[in-house]
C-alpha atoms as a PDB file:
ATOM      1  CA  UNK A   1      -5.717   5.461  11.847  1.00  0.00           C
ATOM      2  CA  UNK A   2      -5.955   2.177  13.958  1.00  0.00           C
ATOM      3  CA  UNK A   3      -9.756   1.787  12.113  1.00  0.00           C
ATOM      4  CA  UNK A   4      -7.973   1.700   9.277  1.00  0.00           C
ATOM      5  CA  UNK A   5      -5.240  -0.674  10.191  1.00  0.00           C
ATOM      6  CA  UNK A   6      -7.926  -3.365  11.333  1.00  0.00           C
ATOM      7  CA  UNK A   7      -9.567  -2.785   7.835  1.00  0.00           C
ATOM      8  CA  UNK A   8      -6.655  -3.509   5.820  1.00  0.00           C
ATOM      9  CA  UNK A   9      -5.928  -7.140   8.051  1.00  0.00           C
ATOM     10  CA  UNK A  10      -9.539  -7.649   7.595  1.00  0.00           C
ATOM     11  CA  UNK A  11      -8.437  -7.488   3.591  1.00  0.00           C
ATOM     12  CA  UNK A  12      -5.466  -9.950   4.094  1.00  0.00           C
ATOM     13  CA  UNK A  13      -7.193 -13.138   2.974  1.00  0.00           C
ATOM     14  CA  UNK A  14      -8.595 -11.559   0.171  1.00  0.00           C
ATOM     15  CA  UNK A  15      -4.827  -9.924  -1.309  1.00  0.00           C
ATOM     16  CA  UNK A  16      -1.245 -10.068  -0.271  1.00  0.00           C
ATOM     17  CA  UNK A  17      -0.305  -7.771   1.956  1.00  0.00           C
ATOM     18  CA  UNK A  18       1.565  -5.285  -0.777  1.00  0.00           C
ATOM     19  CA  UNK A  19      -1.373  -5.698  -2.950  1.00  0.00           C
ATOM     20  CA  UNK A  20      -3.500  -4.064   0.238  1.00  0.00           C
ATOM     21  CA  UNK A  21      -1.050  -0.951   0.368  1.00  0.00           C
ATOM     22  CA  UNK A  22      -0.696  -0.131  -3.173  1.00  0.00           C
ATOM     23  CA  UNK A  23      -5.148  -0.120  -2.942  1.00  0.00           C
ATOM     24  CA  UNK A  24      -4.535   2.279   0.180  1.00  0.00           C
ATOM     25  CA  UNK A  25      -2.064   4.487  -1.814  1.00  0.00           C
ATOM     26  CA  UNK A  26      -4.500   4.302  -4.667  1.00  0.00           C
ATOM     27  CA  UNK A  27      -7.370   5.110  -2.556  1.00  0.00           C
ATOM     28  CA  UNK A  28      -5.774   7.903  -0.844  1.00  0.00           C
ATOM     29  CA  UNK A  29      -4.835   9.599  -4.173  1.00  0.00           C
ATOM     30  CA  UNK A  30      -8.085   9.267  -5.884  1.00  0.00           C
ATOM     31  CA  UNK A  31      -9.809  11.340  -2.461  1.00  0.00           C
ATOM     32  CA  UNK A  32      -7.048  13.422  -2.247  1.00  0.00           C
ATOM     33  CA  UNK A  33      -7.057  14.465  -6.235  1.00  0.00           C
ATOM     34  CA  UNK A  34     -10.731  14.917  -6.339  1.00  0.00           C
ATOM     35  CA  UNK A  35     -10.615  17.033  -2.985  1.00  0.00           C
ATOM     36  CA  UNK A  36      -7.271  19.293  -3.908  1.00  0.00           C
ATOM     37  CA  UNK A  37      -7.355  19.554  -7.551  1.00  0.00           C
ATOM     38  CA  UNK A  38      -3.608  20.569  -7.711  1.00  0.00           C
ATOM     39  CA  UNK A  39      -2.892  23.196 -10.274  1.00  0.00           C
ATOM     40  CA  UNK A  40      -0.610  22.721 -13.439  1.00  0.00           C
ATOM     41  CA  UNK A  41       2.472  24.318 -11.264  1.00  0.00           C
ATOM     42  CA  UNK A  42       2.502  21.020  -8.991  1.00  0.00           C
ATOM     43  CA  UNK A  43       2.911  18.556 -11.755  1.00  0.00           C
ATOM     44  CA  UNK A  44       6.477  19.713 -13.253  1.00  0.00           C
ATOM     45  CA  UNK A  45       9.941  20.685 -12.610  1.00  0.00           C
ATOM     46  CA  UNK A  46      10.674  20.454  -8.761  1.00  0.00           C
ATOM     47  CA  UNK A  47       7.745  20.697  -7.272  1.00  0.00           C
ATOM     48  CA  UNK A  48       6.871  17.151  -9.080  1.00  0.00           C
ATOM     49  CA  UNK A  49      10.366  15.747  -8.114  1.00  0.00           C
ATOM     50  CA  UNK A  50       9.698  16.039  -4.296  1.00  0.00           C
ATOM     51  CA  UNK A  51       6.018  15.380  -3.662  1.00  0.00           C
ATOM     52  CA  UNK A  52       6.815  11.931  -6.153  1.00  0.00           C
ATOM     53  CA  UNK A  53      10.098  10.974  -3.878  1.00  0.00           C
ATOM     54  CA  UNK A  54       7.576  11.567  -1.123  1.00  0.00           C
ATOM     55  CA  UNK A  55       4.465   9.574  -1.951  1.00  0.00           C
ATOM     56  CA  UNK A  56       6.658   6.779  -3.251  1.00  0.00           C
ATOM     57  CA  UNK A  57       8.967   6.351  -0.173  1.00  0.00           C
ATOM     58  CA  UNK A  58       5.745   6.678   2.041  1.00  0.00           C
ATOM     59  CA  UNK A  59       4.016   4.082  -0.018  1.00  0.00           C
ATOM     60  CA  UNK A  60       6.940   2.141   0.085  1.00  0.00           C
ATOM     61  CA  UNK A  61       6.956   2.507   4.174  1.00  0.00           C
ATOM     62  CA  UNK A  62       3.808   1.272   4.314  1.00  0.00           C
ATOM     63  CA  UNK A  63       4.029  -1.666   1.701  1.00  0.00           C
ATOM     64  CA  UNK A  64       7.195  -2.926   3.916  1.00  0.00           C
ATOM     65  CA  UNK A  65       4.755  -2.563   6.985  1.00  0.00           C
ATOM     66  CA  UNK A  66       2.201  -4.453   5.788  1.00  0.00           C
ATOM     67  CA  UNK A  67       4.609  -7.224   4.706  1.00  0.00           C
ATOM     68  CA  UNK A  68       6.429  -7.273   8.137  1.00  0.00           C
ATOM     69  CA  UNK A  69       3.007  -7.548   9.968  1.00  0.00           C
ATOM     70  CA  UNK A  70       1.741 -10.501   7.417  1.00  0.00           C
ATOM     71  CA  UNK A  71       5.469 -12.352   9.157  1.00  0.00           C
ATOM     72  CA  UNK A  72       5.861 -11.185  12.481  1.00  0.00           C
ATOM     73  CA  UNK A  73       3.887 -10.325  15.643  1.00  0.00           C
ATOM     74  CA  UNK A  74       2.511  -6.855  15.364  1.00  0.00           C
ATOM     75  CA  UNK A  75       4.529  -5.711  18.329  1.00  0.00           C
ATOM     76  CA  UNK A  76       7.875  -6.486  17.270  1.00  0.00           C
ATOM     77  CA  UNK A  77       7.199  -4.760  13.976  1.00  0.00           C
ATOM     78  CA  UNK A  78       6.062  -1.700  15.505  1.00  0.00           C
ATOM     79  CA  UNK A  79       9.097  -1.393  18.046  1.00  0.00           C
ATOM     80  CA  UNK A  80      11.380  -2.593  14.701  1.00  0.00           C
ATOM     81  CA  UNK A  81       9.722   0.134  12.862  1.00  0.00           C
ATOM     82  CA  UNK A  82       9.948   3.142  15.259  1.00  0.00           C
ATOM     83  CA  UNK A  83      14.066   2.849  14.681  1.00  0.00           C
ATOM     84  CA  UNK A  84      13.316   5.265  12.209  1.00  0.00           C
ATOM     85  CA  UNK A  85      11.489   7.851  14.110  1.00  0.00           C
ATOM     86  CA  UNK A  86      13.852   7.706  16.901  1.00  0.00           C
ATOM     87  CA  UNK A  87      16.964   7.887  14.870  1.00  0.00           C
ATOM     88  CA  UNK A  88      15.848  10.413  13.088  1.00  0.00           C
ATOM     89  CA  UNK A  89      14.975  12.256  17.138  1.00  0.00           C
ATOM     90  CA  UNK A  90      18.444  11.408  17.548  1.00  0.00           C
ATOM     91  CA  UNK A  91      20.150  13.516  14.805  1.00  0.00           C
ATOM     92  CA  UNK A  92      17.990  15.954  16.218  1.00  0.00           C
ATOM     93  CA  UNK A  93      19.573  15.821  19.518  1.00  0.00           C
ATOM     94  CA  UNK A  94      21.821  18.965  21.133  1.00  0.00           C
ATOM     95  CA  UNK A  95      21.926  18.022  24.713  1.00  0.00           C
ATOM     96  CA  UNK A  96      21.789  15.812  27.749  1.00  0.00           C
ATOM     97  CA  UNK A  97      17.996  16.364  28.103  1.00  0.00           C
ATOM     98  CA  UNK A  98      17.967  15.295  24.419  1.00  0.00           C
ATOM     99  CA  UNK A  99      19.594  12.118  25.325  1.00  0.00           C
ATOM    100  CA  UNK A 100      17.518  11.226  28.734  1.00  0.00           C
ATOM    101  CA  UNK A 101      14.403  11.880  26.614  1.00  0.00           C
ATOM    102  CA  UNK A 102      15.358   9.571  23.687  1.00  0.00           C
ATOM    103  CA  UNK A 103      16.113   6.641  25.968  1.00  0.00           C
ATOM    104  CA  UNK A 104      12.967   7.393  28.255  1.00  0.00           C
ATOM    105  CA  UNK A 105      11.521   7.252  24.334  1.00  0.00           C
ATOM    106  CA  UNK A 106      12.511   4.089  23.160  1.00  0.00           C
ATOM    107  CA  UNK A 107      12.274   2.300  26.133  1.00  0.00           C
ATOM    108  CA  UNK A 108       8.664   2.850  26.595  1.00  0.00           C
ATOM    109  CA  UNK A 109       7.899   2.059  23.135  1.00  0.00           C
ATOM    110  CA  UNK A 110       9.850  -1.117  23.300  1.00  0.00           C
ATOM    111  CA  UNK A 111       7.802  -2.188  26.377  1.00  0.00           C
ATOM    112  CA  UNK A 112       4.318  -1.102  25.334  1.00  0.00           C
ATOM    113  CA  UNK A 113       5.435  -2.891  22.260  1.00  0.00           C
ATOM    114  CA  UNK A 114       6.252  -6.441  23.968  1.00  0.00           C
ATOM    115  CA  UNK A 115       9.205  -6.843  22.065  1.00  0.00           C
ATOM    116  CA  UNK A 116       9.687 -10.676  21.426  1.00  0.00           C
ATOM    117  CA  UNK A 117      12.941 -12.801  19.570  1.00  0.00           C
ATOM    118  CA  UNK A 118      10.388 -14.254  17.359  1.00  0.00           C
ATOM    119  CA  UNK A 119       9.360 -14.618  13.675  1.00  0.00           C
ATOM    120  CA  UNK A 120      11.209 -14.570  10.099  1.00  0.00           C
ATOM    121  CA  UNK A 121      14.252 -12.775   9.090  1.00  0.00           C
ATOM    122  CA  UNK A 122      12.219 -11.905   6.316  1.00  0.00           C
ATOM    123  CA  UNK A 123       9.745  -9.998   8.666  1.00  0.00           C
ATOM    124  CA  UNK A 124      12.837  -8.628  10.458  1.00  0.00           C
ATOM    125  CA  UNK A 125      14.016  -6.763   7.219  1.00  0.00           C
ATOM    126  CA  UNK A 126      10.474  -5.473   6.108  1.00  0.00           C
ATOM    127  CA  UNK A 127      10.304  -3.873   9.344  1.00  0.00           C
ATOM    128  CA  UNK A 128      13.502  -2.872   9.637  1.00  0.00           C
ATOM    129  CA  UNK A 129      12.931  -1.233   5.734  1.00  0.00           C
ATOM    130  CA  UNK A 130       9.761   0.615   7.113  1.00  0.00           C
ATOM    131  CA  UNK A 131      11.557   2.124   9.821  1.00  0.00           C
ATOM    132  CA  UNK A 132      14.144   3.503   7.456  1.00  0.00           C
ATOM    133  CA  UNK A 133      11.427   4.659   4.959  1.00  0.00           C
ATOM    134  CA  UNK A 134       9.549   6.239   7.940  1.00  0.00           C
ATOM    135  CA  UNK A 135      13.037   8.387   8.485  1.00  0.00           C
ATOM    136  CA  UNK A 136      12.714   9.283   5.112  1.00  0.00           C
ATOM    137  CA  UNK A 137       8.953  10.267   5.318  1.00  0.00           C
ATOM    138  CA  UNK A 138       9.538  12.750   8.547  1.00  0.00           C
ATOM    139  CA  UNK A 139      13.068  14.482   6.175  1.00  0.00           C
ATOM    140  CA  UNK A 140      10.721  14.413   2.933  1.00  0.00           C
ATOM    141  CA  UNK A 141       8.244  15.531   4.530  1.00  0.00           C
ATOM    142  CA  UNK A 142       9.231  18.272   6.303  1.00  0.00           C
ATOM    143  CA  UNK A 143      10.633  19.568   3.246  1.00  0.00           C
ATOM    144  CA  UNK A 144       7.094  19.506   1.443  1.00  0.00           C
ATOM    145  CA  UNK A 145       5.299  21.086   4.297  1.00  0.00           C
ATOM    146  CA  UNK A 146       7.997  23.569   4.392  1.00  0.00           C
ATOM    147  CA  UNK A 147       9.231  23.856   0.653  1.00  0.00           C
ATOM    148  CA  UNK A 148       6.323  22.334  -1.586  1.00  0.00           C
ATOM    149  CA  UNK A 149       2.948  22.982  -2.186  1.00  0.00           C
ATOM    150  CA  UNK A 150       1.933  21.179   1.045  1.00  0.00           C
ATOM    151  CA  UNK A 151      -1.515  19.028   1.235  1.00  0.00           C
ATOM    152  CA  UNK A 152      -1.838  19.797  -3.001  1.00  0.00           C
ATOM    153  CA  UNK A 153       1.938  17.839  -2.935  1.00  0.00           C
ATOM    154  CA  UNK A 154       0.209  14.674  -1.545  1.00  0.00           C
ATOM    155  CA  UNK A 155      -2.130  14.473  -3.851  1.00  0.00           C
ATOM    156  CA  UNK A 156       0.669  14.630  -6.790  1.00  0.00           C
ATOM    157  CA  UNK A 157       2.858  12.508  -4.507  1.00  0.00           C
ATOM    158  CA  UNK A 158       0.283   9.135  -4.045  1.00  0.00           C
ATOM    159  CA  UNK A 159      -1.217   9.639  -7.253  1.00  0.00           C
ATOM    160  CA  UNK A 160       2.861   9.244  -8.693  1.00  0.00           C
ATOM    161  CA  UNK A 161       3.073   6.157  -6.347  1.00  0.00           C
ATOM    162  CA  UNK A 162       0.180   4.773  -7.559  1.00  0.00           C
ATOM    163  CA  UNK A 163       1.518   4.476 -11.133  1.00  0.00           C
ATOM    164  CA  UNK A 164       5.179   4.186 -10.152  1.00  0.00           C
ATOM    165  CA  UNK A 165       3.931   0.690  -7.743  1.00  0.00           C
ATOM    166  CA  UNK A 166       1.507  -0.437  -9.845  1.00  0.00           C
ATOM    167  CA  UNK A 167       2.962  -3.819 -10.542  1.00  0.00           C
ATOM    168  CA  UNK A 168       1.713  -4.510  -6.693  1.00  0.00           C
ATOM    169  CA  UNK A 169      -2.228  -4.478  -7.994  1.00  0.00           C
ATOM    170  CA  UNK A 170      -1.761  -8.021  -8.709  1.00  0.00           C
ATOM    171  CA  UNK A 171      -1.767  -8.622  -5.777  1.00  0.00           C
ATOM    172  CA  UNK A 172      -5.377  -7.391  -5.284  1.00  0.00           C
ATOM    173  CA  UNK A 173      -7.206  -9.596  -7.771  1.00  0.00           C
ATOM    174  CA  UNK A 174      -9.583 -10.556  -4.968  1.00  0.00           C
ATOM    175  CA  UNK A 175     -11.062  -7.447  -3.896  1.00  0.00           C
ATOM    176  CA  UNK A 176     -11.884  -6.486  -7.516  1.00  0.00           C
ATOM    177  CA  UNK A 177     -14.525  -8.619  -7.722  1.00  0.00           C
ATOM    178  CA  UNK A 178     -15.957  -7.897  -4.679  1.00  0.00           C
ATOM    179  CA  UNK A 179     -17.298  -4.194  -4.227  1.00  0.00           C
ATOM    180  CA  UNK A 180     -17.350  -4.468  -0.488  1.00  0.00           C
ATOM    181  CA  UNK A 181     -13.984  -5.269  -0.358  1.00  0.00           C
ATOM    182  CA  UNK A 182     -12.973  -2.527  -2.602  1.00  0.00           C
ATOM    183  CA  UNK A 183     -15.250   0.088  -0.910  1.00  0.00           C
ATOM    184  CA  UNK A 184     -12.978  -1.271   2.265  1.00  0.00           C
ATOM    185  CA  UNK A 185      -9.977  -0.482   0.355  1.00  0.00           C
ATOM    186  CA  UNK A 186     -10.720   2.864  -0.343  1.00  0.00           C
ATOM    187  CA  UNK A 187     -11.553   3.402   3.464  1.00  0.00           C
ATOM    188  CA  UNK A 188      -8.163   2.494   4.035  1.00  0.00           C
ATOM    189  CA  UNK A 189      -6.884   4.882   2.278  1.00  0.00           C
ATOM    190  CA  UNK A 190      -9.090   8.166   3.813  1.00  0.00           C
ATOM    191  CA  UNK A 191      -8.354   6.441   7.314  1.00  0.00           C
ATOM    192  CA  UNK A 192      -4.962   5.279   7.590  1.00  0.00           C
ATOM    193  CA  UNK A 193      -3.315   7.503   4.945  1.00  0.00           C
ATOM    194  CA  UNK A 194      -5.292  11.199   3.865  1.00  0.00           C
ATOM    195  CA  UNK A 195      -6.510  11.886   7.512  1.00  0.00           C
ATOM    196  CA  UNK A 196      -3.487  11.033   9.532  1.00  0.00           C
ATOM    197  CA  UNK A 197      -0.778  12.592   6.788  1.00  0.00           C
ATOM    198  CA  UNK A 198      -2.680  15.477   6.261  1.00  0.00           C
ATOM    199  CA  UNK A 199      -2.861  16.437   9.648  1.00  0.00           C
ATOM    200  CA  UNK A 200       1.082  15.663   9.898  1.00  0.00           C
ATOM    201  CA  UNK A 201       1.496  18.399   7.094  1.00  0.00           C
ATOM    202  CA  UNK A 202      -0.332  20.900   9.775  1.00  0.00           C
ATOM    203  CA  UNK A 203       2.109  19.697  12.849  1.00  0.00           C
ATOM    204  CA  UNK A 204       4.893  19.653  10.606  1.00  0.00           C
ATOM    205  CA  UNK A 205       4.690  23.278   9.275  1.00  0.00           C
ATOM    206  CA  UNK A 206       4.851  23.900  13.120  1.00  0.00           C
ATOM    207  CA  UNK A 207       7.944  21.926  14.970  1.00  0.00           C
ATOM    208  CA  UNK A 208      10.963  20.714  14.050  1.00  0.00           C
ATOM    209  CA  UNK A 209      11.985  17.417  12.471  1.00  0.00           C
ATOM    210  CA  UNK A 210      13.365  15.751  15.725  1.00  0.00           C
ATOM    211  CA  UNK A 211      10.519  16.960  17.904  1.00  0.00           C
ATOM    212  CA  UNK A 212       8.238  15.640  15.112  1.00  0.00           C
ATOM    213  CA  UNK A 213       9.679  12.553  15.495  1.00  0.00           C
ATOM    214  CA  UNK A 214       9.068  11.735  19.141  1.00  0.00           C
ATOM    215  CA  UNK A 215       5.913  13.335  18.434  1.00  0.00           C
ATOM    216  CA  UNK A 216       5.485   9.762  16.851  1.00  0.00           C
ATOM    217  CA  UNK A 217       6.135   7.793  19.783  1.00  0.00           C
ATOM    218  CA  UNK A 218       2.887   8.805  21.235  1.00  0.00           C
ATOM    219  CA  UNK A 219       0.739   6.450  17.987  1.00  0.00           C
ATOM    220  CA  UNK A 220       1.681   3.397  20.611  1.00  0.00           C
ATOM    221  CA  UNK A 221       0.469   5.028  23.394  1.00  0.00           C
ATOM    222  CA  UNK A 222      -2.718   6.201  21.430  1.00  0.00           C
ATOM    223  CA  UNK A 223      -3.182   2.354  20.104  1.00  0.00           C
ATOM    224  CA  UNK A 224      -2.889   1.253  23.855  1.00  0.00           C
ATOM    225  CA  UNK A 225      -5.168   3.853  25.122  1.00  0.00           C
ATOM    226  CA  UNK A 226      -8.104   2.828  22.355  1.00  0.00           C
ATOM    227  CA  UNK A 227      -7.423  -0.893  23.076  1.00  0.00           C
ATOM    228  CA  UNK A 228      -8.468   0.012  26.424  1.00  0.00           C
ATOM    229  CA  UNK A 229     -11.650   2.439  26.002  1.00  0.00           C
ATOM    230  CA  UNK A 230     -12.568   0.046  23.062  1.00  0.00           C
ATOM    231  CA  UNK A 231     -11.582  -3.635  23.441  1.00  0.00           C
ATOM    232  CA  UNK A 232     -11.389  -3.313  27.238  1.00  0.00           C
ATOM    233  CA  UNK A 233      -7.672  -4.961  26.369  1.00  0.00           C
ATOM    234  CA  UNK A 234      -6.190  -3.631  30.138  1.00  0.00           C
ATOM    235  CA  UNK A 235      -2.626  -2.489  29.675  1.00  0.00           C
ATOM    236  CA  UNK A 236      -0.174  -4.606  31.551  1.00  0.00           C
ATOM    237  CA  UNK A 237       1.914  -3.411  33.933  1.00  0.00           C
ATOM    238  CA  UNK A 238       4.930  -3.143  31.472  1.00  0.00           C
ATOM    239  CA  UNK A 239       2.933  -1.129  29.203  1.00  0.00           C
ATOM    240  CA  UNK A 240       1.524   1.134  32.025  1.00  0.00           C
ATOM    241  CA  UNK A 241       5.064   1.692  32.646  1.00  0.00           C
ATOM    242  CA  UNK A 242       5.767   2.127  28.599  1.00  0.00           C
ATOM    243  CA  UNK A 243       3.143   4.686  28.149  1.00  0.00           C
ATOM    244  CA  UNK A 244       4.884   6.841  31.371  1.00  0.00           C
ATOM    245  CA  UNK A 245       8.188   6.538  29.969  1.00  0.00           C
ATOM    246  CA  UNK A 246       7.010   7.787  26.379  1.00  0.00           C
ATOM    247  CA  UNK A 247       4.976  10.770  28.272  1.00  0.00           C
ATOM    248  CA  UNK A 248       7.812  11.348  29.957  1.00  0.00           C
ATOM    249  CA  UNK A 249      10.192  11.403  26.940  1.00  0.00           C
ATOM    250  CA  UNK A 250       8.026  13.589  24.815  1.00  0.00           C
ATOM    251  CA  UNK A 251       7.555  15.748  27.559  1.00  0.00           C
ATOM    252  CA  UNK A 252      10.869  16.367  28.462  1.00  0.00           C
ATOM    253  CA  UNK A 253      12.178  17.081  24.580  1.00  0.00           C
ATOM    254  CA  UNK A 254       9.212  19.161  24.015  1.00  0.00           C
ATOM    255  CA  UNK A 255       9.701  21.346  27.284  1.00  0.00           C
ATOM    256  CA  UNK A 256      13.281  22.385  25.603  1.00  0.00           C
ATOM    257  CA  UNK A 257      11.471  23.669  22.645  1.00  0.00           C
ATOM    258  CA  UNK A 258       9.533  25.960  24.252  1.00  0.00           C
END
């Protein structure tokens, strides 16, 4: 997933940031088509309806990502971004425990984060739009793992976004021309979209939706933990102390699901 991130900022210079996420929704639909093949049944009546709300509010989550991190420093977009995840943790919530392990939560991932008053308001409501698209990815998505045809309603879902954002692909006049770029592209879609969302349709057929959620919090502490083994980029000491208090959090909510 992170591979994948660093790909698609690699591809900045050559398209605007939205043009970069429609290629990654396109990408992931043309694997995820050839791979699934989904059946007549997935491409009408209700089954069509959700996995195309899904695949065009999760392309939309990731379009306002990309635009928030092309404005503002990638750490206050994260921690402006995981308001979604967390709120959606906190409709979740049914006790104390719930409580102490939301704010154990969100605190760490505000400190591993670095939080800073800087940037454009502009970048301030793209991230702030991701994190309420991201909400609506965890609901939706529950709901196809659950209710849909699954990994097959993926496929229909980003090859619907695809068409329905198409507009964005003007935004990617640079990388046509270059098949390097566009072989990049397309690895941005198997990294940061197929792999990571298909294996959230496995964990999602498994907990609940608020569980799920904090589940999230731990993608910080993942990024963290590779900046370490990979870029030797030491965690300070605010985002040892982030990475505890997210343990801790997830811990705690997960230990009353058990």
């Amino acid at each position: 997933m992170y591979v994948g991130a660093a790909i698609a900022v690699w591809l900045f210079p050559a398209a605007t940031p939205a043009g970069v996420a429609w290629l990654r929704c396109l990408g992931a639909a043309l694997i995820l088509l050839a791979w699934r093949r989904p059946g007549r049944a997935a491409w009408r009546g209700r089954p069509l309806l959700l996995a195309g709300a899904f695949g065009v509010v999760t392309a939309g989550m990731n379009v306002l990502f990309y635009e928030a991190i092309a404005r503002l420093p990638l750490g206050t977009a994260v921690a402006l971004e995981f308001a979604g995840p967390v709120a959606v943790a906190a409709f979740g919530s049914r006790g104390r425990r719930d409580v102490v392990a939301l704010v154990l939560v969100a605190a760490g991932v505000v400190s591993i984060a670095d939080v800073r008053l800087e940037g454009s308001p502009a970048g301030v409501a793209f991230a702030l739009g991701a994190a309420a698209a991201w909400a609506g990815y965890i609901l939706l998505g529950k709901r196809v793992a659950l209710g849909g045809n699954g990994i097959d309603s993926l496929a229909v879902g980003f090859a619907v976004a695809t068409v329905a954002l198409s507009p964005l692909a003007l935004g990617t006049g640079g990388i046509w021309g270059a098949p390097d770029l566009l072989v990049l592209g397309v690895g941005v879609g198997l990294l940061s979209t197929v792999v990571p969302y298909v294996l959230d349709q496995v964990v999602l057929r498994r907990v609940g939706r608020g569980r799920f959620a904090l589940l999230l919090a731990l993608l910080p502490v993942t990024a963290t933990v590779t900046g370490l083994v990979v870029l030797r980029q030491v965690p300070t000491v605010p985002e040892a102390l982030g990475i505890l208090a997210v343990v801790a959090g997830v811990a705690l909510r997960s230990a009353r699901d058990t």
